[in-house]
C-alpha atoms as a PDB file:
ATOM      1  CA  UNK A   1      -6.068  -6.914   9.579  1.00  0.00           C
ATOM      2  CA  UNK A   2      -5.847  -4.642   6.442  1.00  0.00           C
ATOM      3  CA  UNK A   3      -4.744  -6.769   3.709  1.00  0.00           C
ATOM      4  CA  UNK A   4      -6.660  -4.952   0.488  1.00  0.00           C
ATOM      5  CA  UNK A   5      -6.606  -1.472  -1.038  1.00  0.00           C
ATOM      6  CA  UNK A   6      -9.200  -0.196  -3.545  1.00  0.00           C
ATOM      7  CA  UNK A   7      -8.419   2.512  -5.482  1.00  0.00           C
ATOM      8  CA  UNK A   8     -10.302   3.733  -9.027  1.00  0.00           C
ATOM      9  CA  UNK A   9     -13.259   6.168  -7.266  1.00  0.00           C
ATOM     10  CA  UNK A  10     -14.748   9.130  -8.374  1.00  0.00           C
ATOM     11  CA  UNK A  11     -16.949  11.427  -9.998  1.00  0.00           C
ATOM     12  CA  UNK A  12     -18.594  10.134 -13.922  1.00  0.00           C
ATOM     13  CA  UNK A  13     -21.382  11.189 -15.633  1.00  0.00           C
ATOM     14  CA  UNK A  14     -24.488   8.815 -16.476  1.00  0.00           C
ATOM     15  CA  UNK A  15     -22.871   6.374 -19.302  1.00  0.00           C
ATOM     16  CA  UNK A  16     -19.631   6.549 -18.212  1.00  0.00           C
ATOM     17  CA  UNK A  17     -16.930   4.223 -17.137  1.00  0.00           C
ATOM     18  CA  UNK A  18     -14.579   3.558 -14.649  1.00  0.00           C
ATOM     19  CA  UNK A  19     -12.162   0.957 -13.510  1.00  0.00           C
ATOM     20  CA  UNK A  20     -11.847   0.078  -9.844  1.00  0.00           C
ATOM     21  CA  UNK A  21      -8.494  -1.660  -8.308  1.00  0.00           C
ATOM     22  CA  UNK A  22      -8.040  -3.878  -5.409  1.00  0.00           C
ATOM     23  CA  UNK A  23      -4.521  -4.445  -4.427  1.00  0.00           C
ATOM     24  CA  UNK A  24      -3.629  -7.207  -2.080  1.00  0.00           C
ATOM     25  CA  UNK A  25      -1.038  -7.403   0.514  1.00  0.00           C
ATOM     26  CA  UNK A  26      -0.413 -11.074  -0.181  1.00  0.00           C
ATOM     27  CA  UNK A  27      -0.404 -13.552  -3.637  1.00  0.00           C
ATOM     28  CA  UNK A  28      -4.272 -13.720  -4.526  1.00  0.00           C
ATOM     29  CA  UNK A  29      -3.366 -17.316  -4.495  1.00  0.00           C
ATOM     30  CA  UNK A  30      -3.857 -17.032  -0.861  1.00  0.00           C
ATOM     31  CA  UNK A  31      -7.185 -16.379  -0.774  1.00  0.00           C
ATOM     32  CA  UNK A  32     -10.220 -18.312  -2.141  1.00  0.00           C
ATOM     33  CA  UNK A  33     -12.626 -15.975  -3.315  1.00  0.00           C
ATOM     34  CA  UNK A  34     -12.251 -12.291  -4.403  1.00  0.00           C
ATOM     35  CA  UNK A  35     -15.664  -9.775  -4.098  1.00  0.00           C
ATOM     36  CA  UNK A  36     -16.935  -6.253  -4.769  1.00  0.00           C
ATOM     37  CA  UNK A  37     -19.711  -4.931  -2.086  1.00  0.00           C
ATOM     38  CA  UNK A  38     -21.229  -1.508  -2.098  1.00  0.00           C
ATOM     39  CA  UNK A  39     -22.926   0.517  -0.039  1.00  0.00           C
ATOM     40  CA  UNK A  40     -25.258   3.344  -1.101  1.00  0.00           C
ATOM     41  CA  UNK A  41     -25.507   6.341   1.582  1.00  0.00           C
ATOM     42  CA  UNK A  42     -29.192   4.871   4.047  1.00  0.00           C
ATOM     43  CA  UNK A  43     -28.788   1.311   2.262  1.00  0.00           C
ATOM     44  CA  UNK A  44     -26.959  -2.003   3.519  1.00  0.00           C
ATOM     45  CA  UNK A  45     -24.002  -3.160   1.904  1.00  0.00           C
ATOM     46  CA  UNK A  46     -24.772  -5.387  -1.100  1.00  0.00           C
ATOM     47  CA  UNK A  47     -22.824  -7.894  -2.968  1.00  0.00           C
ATOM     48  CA  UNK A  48     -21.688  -6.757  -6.434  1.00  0.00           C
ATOM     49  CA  UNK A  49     -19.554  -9.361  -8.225  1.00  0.00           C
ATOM     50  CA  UNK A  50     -16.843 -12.060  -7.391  1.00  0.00           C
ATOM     51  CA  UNK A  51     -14.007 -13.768  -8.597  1.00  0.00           C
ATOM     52  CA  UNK A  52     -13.263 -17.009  -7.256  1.00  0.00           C
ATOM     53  CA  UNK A  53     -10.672 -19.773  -7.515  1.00  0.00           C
ATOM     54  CA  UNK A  54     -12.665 -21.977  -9.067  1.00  0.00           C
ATOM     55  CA  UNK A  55     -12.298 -19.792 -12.274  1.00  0.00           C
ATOM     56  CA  UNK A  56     -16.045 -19.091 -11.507  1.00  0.00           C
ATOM     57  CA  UNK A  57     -17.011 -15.207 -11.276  1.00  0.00           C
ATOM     58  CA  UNK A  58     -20.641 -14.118 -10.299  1.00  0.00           C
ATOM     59  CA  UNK A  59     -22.584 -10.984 -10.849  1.00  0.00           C
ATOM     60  CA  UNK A  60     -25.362  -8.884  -9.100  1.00  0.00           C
ATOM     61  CA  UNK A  61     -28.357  -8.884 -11.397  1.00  0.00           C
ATOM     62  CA  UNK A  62     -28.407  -5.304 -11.401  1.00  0.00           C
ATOM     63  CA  UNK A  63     -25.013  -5.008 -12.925  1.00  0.00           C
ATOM     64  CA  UNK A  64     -25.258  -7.941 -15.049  1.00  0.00           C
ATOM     65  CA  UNK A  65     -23.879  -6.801 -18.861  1.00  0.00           C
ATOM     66  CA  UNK A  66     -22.112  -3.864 -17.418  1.00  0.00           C
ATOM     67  CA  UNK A  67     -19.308  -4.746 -14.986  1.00  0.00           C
ATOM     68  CA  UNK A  68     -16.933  -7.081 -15.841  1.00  0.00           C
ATOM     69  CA  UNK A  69     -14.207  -8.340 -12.420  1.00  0.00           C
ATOM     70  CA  UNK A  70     -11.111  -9.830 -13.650  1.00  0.00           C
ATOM     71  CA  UNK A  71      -7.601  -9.934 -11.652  1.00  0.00           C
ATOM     72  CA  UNK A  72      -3.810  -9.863 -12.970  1.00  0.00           C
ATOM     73  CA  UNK A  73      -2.052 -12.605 -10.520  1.00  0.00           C
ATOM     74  CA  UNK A  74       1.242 -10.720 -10.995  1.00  0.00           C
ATOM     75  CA  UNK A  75       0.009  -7.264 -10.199  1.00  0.00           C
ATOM     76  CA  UNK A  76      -1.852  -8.969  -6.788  1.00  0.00           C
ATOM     77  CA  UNK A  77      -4.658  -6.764  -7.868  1.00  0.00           C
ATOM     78  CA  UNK A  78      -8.384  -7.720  -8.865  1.00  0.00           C
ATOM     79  CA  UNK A  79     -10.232  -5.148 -10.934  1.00  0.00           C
ATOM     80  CA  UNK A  80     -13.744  -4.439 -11.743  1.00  0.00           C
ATOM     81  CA  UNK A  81     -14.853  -2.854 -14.816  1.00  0.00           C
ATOM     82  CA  UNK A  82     -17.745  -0.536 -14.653  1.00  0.00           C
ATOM     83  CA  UNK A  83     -19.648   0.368 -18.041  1.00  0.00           C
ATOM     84  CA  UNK A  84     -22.765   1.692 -19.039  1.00  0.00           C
ATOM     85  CA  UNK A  85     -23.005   3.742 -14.818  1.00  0.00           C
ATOM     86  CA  UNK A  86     -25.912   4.663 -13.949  1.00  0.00           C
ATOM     87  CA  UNK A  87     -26.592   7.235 -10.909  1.00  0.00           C
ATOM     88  CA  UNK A  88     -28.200   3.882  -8.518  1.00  0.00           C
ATOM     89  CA  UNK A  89     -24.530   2.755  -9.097  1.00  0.00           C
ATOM     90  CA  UNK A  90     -23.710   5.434  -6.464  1.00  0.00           C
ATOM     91  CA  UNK A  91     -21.924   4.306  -3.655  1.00  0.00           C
ATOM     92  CA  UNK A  92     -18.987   3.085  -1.626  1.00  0.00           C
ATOM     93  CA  UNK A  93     -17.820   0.627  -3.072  1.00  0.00           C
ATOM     94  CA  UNK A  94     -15.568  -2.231  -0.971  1.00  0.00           C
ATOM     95  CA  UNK A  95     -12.990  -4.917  -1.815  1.00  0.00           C
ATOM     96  CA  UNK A  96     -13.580  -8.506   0.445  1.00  0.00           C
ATOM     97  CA  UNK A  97     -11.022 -11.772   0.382  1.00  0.00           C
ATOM     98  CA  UNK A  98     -11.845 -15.088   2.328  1.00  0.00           C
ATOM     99  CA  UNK A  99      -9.063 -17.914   1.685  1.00  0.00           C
ATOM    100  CA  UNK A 100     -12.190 -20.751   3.178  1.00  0.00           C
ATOM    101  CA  UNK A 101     -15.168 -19.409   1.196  1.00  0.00           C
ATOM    102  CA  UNK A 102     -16.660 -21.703  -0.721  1.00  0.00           C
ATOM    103  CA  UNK A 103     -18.726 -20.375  -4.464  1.00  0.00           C
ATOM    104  CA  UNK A 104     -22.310 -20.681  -3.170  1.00  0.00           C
ATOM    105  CA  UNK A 105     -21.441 -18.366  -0.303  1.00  0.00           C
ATOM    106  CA  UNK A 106     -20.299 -15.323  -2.627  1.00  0.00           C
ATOM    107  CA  UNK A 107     -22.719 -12.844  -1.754  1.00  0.00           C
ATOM    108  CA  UNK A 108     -22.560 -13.149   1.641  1.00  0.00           C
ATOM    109  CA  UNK A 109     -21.293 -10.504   3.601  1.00  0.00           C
ATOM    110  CA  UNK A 110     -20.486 -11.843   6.278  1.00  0.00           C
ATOM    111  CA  UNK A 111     -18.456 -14.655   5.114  1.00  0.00           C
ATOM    112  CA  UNK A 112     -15.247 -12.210   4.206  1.00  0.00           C
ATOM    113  CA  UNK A 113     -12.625 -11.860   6.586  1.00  0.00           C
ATOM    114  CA  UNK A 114     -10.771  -8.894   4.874  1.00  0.00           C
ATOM    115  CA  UNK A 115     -12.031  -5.778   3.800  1.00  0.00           C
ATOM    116  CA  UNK A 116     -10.512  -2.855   2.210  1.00  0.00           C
ATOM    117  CA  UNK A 117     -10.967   0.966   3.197  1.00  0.00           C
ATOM    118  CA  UNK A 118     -13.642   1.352   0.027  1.00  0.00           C
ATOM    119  CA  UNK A 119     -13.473   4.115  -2.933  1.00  0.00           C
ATOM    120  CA  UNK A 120     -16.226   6.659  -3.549  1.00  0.00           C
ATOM    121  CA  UNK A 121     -18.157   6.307  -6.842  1.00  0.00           C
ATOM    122  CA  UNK A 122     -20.390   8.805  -7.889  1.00  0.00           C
ATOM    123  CA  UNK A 123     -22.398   9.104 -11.448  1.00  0.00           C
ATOM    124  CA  UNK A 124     -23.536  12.103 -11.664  1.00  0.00           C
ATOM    125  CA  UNK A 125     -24.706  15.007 -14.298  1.00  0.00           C
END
């Protein structure tokens, strides 16, 4: 069932910035863990960064010192900053929500039971 929307996509040049939204249906109190995945056009879908309930939040080491996830409760909406873009950040990128996973499972695909639509980013000259 479609409980996220991701909006914030599109076209920035090589340094550039952009801020990504995720907008849940329900209270982000409802779910456990919050996550970014992306997947690059031939590539699998990877694990980016995650917010999670614990007050823990976890980063792919190949956006480590550049994106930054945070979330506003009363908006229901969990962002993620993107700095510094570089054109390998290319991709779809995807919003996940589990209410039952658990920290050491962030990066795991396969443990999110909602997924948003995803939002184009492209960095490009």
């Amino acid at each position: 069932q479609v409980q996220l929307v991701e909006t914030g996509g599109g076209l920035v040049q090589p340094g550039g910035s952009l801020r990504l939204s995720c907008v849940a249906f329900r209270n982000l109190i409802d779910y456990y863990g919050i996550a970014w995945f992306r997947q690059a056009p031939g590539k699998d879908r990877e694990a980016v960064s995650a917010t999670m309930m614990s007050d823990a939040t976890y980063y792919a080491d190949s956006v480590k010192g550049r994106f930054t996830i945070s979330r506003d409760n009363a908006k229901r909406t969990v962002y993620l900053q993107m700095n510094s873009l570089k054109p390998e950040d290319t991709a779809v990128y995807y919003c996940a929500a589990d209410s039952l996973i658990v920290d050491a499972n962030w990066d795991k695909e396969t443990m999110y039971e909602y997924w948003g639509q995803g939002t184009q980013v492209t960095v490009s000259s």
